[in-house]
Protein backbone atom coordinates (compact mmCIF):
# COMPACT_ATOMS: atom_id res chain seq x y z
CA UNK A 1 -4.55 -12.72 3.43
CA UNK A 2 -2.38 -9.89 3.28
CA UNK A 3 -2.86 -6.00 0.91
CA UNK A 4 -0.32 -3.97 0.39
CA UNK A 5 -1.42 -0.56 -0.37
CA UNK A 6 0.57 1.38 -2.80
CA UNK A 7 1.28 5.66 -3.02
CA UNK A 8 2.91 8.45 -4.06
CA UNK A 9 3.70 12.06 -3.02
CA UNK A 10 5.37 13.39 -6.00
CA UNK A 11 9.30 12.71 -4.60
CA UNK A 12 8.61 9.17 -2.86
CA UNK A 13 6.60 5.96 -2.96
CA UNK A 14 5.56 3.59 0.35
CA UNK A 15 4.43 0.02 0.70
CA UNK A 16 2.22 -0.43 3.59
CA UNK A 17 0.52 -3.77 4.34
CA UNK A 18 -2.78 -4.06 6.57
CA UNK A 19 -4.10 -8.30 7.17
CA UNK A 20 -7.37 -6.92 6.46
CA UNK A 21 -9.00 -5.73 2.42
CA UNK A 22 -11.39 -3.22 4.59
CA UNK A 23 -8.04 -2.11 6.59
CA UNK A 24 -6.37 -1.31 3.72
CA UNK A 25 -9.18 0.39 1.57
CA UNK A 26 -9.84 2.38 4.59
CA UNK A 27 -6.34 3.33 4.92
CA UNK A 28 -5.64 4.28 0.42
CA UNK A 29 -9.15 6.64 1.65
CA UNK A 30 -7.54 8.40 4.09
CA UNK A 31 -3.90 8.43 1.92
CA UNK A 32 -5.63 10.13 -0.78
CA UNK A 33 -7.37 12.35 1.86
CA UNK A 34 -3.79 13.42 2.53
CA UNK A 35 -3.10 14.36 -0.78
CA UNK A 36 -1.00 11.23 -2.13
CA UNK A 37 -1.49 9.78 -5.19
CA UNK A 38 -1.53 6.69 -7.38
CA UNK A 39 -2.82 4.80 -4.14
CA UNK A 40 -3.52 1.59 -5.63
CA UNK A 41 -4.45 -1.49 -3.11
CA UNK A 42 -3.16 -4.94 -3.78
CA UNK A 43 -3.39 -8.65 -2.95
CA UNK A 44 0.31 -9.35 -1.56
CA UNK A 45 1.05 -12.88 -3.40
CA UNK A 46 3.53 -14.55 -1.16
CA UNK A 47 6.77 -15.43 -3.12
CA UNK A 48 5.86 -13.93 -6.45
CA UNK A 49 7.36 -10.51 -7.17
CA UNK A 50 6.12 -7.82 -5.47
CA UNK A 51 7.66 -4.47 -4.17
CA UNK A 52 11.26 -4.55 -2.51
CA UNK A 53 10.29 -5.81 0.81
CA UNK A 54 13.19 -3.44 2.22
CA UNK A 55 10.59 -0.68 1.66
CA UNK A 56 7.99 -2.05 2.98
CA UNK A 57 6.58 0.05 6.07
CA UNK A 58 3.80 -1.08 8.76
């Protein structure tokens, strides 16, 4: 299964993607560590909608 986690800086958004839940809740910890907001984790459905996949970054 594949999570997409979600965030934003105040002037952009990203779409990362970990194969991993534990990946990607460790990785929204150390976003919001950062100072980036609305980090929100996700299941990534495959073929449903979803972010623009252009804008997805690994």
């Amino acid at each position: 299964m594949t999570y997409l986690i979600l965030a934003r800086d105040g002037t952009s958004q990203i779409v990362l993607k970990r194969d991993s839940e534990d990946a990607a809740e460790k990785k929204a910890r150390e976003l919001k560590e950062m100072g980036w907001f609305e980090v929100e984790v996700r299941e990534d459905k495959p073929g449903g909608a979803g972010p623009d996949r252009s804008q997805t970054l690994q």
